[in-house]
Protein backbone atom coordinates (compact mmCIF):
# COMPACT_ATOMS: atom_id res chain seq x y z
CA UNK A 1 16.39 -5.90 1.11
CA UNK A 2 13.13 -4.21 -0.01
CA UNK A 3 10.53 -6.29 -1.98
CA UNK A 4 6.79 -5.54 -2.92
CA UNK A 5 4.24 -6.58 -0.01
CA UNK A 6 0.63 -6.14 0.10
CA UNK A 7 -0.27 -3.63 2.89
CA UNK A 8 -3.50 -3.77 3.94
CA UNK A 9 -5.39 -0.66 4.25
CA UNK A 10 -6.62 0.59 7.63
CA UNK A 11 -9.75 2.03 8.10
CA UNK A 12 -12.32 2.41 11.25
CA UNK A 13 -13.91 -1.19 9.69
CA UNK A 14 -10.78 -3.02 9.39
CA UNK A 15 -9.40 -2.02 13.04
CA UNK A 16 -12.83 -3.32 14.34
CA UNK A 17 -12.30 -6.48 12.42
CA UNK A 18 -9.24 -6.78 14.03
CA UNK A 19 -10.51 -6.02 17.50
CA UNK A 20 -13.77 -8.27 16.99
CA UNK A 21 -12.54 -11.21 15.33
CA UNK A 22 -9.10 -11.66 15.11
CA UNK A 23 -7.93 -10.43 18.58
CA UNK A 24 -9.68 -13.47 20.19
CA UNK A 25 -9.07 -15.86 17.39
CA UNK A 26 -5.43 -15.48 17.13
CA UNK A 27 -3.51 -12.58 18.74
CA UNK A 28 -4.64 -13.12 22.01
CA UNK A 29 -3.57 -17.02 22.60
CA UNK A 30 -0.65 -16.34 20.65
CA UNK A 31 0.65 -13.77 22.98
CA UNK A 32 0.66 -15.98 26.00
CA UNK A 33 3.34 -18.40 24.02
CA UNK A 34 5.31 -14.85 23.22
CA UNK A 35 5.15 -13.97 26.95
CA UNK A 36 6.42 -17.48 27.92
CA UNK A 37 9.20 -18.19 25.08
CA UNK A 38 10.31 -14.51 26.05
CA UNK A 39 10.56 -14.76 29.54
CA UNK A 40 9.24 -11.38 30.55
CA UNK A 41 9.68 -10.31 34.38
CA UNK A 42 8.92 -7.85 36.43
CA UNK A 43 10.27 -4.28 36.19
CA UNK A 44 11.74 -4.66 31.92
CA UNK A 45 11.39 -2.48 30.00
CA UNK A 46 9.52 -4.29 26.81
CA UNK A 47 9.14 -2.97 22.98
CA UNK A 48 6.18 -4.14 20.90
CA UNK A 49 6.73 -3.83 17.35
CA UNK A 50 3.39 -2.94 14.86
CA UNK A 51 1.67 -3.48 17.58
CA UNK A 52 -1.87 -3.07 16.24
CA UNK A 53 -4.82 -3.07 18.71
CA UNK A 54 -2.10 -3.70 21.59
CA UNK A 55 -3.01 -6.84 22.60
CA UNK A 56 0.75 -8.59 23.48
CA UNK A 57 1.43 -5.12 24.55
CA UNK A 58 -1.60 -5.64 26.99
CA UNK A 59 -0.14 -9.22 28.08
CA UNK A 60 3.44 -7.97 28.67
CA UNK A 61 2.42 -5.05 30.86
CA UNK A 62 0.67 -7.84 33.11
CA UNK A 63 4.19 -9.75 33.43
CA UNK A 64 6.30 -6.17 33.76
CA UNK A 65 3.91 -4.91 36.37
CA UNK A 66 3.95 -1.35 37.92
CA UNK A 67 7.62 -0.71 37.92
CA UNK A 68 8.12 -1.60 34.25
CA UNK A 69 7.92 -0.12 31.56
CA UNK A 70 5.69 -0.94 27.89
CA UNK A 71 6.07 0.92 24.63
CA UNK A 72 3.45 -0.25 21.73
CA UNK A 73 4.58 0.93 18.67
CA UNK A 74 2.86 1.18 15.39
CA UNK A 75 2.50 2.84 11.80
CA UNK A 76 -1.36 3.57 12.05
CA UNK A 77 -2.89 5.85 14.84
CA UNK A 78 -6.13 4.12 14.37
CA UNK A 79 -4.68 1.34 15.43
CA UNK A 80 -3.13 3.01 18.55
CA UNK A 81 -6.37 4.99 19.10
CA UNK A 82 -7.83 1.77 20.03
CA UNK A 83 -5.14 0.43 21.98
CA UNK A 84 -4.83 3.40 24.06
CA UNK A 85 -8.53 2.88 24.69
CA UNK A 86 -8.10 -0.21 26.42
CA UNK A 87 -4.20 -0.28 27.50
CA UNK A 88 -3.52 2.69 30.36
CA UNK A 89 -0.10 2.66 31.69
CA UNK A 90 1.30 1.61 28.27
CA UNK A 91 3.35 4.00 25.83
CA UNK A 92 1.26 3.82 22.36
CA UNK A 93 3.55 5.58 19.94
CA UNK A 94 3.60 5.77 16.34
CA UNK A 95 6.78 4.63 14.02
CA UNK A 96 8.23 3.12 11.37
CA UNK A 97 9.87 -0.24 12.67
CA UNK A 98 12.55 0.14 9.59
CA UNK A 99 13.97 3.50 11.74
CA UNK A 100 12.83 2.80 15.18
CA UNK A 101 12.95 6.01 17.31
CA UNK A 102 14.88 4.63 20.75
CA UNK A 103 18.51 4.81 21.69
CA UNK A 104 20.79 1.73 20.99
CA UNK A 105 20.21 -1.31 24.09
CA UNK A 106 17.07 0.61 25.41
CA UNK A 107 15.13 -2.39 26.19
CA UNK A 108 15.41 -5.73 27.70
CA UNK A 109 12.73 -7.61 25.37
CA UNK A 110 11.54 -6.39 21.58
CA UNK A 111 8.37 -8.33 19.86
CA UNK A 112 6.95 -8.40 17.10
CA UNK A 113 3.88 -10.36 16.18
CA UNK A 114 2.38 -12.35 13.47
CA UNK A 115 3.19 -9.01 10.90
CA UNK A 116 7.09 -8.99 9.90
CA UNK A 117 5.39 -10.74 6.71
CA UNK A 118 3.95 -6.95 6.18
CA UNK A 119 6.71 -4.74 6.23
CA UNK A 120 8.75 -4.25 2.85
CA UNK A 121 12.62 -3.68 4.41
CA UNK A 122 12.56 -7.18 6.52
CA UNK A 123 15.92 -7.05 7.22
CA UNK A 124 16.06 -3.57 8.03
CA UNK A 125 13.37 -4.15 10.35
CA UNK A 126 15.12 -7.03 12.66
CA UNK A 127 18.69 -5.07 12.09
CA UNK A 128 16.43 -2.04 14.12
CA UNK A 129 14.86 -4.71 16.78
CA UNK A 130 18.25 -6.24 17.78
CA UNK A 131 19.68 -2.53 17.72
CA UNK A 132 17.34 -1.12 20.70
CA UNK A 133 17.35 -4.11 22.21
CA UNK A 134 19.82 -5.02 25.48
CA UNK A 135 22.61 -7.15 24.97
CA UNK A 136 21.26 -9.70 27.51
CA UNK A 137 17.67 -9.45 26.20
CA UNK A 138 15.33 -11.19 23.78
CA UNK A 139 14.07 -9.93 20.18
CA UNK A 140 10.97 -12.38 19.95
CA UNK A 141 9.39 -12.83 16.31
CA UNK A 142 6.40 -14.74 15.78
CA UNK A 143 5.38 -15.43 11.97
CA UNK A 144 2.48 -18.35 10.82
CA UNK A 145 3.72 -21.44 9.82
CA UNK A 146 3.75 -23.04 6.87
CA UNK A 147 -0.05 -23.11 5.36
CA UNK A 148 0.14 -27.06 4.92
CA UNK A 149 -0.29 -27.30 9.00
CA UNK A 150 -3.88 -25.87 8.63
CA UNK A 151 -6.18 -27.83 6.06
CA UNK A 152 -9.22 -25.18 6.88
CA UNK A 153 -6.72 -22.27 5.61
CA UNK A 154 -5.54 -23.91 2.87
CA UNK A 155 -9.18 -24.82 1.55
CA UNK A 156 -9.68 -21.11 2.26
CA UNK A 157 -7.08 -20.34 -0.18
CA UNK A 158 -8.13 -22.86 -2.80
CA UNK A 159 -11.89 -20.82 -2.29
CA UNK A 160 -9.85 -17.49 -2.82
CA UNK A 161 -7.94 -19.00 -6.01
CA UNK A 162 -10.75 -20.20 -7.64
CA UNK A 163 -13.64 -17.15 -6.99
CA UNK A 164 -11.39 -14.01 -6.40
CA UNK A 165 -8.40 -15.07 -8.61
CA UNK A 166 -4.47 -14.52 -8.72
CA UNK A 167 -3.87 -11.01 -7.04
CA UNK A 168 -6.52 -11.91 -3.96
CA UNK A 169 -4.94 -15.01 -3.10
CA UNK A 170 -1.46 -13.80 -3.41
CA UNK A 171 -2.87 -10.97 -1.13
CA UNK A 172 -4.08 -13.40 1.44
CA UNK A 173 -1.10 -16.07 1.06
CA UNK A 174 1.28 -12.94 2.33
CA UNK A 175 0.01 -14.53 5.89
CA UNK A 176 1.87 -17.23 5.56
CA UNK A 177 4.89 -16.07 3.26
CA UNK A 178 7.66 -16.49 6.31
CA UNK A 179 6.46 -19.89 6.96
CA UNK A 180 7.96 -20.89 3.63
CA UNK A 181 11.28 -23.03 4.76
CA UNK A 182 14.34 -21.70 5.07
CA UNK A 183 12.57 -17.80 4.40
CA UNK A 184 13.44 -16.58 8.32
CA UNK A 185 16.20 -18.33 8.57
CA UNK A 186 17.57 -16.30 5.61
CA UNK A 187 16.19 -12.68 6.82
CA UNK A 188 18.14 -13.31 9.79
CA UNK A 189 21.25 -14.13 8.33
CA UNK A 190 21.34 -11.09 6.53
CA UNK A 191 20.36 -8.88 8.84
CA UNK A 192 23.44 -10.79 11.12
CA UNK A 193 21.85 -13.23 12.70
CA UNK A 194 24.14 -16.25 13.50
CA UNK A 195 22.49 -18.13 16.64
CA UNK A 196 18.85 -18.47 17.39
CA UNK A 197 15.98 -20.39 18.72
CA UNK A 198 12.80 -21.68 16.45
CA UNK A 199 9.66 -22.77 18.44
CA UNK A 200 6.79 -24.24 16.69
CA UNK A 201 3.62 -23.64 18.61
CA UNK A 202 0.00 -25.43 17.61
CA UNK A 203 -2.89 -23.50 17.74
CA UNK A 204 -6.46 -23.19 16.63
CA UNK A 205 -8.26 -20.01 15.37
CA UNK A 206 -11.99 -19.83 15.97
CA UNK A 207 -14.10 -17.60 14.36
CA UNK A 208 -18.20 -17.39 14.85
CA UNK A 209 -18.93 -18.72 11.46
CA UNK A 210 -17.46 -20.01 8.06
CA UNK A 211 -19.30 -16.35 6.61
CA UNK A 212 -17.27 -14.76 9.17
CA UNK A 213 -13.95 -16.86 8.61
CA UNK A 214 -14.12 -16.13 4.83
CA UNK A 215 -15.32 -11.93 4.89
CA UNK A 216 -13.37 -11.51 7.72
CA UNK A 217 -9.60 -12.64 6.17
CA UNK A 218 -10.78 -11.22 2.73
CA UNK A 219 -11.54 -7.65 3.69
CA UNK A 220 -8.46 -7.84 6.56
CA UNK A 221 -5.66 -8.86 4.05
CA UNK A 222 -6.90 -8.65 0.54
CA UNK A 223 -8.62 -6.10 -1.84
CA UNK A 224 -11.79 -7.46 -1.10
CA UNK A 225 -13.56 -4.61 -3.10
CA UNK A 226 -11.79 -5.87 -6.06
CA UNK A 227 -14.45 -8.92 -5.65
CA UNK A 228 -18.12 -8.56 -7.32
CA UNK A 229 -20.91 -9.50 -4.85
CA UNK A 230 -22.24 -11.95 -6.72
CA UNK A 231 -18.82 -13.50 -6.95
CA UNK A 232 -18.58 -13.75 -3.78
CA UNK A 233 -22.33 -15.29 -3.06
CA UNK A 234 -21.24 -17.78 -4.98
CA UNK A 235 -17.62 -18.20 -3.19
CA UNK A 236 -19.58 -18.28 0.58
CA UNK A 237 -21.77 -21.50 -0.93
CA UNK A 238 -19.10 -23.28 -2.34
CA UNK A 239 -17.43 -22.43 1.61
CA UNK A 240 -20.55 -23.68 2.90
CA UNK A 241 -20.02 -27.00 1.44
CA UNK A 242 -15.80 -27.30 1.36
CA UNK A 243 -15.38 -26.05 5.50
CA UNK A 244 -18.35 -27.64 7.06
CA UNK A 245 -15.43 -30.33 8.36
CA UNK A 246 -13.99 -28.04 10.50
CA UNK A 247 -17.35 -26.24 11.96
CA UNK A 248 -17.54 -27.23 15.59
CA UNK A 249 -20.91 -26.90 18.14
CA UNK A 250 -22.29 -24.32 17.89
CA UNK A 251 -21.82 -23.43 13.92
CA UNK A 252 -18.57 -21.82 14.87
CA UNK A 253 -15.77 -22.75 12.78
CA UNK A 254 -12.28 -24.08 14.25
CA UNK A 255 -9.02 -24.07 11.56
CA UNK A 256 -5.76 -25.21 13.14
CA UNK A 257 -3.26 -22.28 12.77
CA UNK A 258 0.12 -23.77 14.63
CA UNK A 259 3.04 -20.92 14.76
CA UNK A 260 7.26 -20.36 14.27
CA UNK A 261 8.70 -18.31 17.37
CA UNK A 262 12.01 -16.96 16.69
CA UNK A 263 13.49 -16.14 19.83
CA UNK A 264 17.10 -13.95 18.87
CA UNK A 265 19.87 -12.71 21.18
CA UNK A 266 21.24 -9.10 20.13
CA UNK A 267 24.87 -10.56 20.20
């Protein structure tokens, strides 16, 4: 089951934008509820799928300790560049998730966070997790809920919509695509899926500014070159006045961002 997904480009900029911004706001207290839900101990051996700047990688090696054993994988070696950078003892490797490269049952726990929404073969993608993973283990996959939990994103959206048009904002809404009800529940079915576990997890993404809450989601997940400069001048004032409810002390700005966690036994 192949379908058309936006996939953002990586460059040097984005994986800094990543790494600056939306490490702390959202992949790092997200990984915490992956580590918990998955129950990751001592000495397993644990698979992180598009792994990105490695930073659930980072959180399971704390949990696996010496004796275990890590493996970040991901599609971009920029990515992995900077992961290696900060993640010793870990295996950064690159990959396609759709045709992982491990033997059948080879580890006890298999991730994947917050980007199944980016991969085009879904199902071919969580047929490959539950494949390397143990009988007796844990494929854990963590996608945004719906966008009517966060009132901050969805004014972001409406912002998008109206200044950037169709194509950015169906860009951007990708985010939230496998939020949509019913949407994992059927991309686990097909791929064979009969018993599993949903968690819904609150959370709340904080980024240094509304400028930096709007550039930094439109130039992550969008064609944000596709949008003039006056444009988007104009969008940031209009942002200015639409988001100022959710800026916090500080001028920092605080959107809820709550989460699904699919937590899926190989057999």
């Amino acid at each position: 089951m192949t379908e058309s997904v936006f996939a953002p480009r990586i460059t040097d900029d984005i994986v800094k934008l990543h790494h600056d911004y939306f490490v702390p706001a959202v992949y790092a207290q997200w990984a915490h509820h992956i580590i918990d839900l998955s129950a990751i101990e001592l000495g397993q051996s644990i698979l992180d799928v598009a792994c990105g700047t490695g930073t659930l990688s980072r959180a399971a090696k704390l949990e696996t300790g010496l004796k275990g054993r890590v493996v970040g994988l991901d599609t971009d070696e920029r990515m992995l560049n900077k992961a290696r950078k900060q993640g010793p003892g870990i295996e950064w490797q690159i990959g396609d998730v759709a045709q992982l490269p491990f033997e059948d049952n080879e580890f006890d726990r298999v991730t994947c966070q917050f980007a199944l929404m980016f991969i085009k073969n879904k199902v071919a993608a969580i047929k490959e997790m539950l494949r390397v993973c143990k009988p007796d283990g844990y494929v854990c996959i963590a996608v945004l809920a719906p966008i009517s939990h966060s009132k901050a994103y969805a004014t972001l959206l409406d912002l998008t919509r109206k200044f950037a048009g169709l194509k950015v904002v169906n860009d951007l809404s990708q985010l939230w695509s496998l939020g949509e009800t019913g949407k994992m529940d059927s991309l686990l079915l097909s791929a064979g899926v009969n018993k599993f576990e949903c968690h819904e997890r609150p959370g709340i993404a904080t980024f240094p500014s509304i400028e930096t809450f709007v550039e930094a989601h439109l130039r992550a997940f969008s064609e944000f070159y596709s949008i003039s400069g006056d444009t988007f001048n104009e969008m940031l004032k209009a942002a200015h006045r639409e988001l100022k409810p959710y800026v916090i002390p500080g001028g920092r700005l605080a959107a809820e961002l709550d989460a699904d966690i699919f937590i899926v036994r190989p057999v």
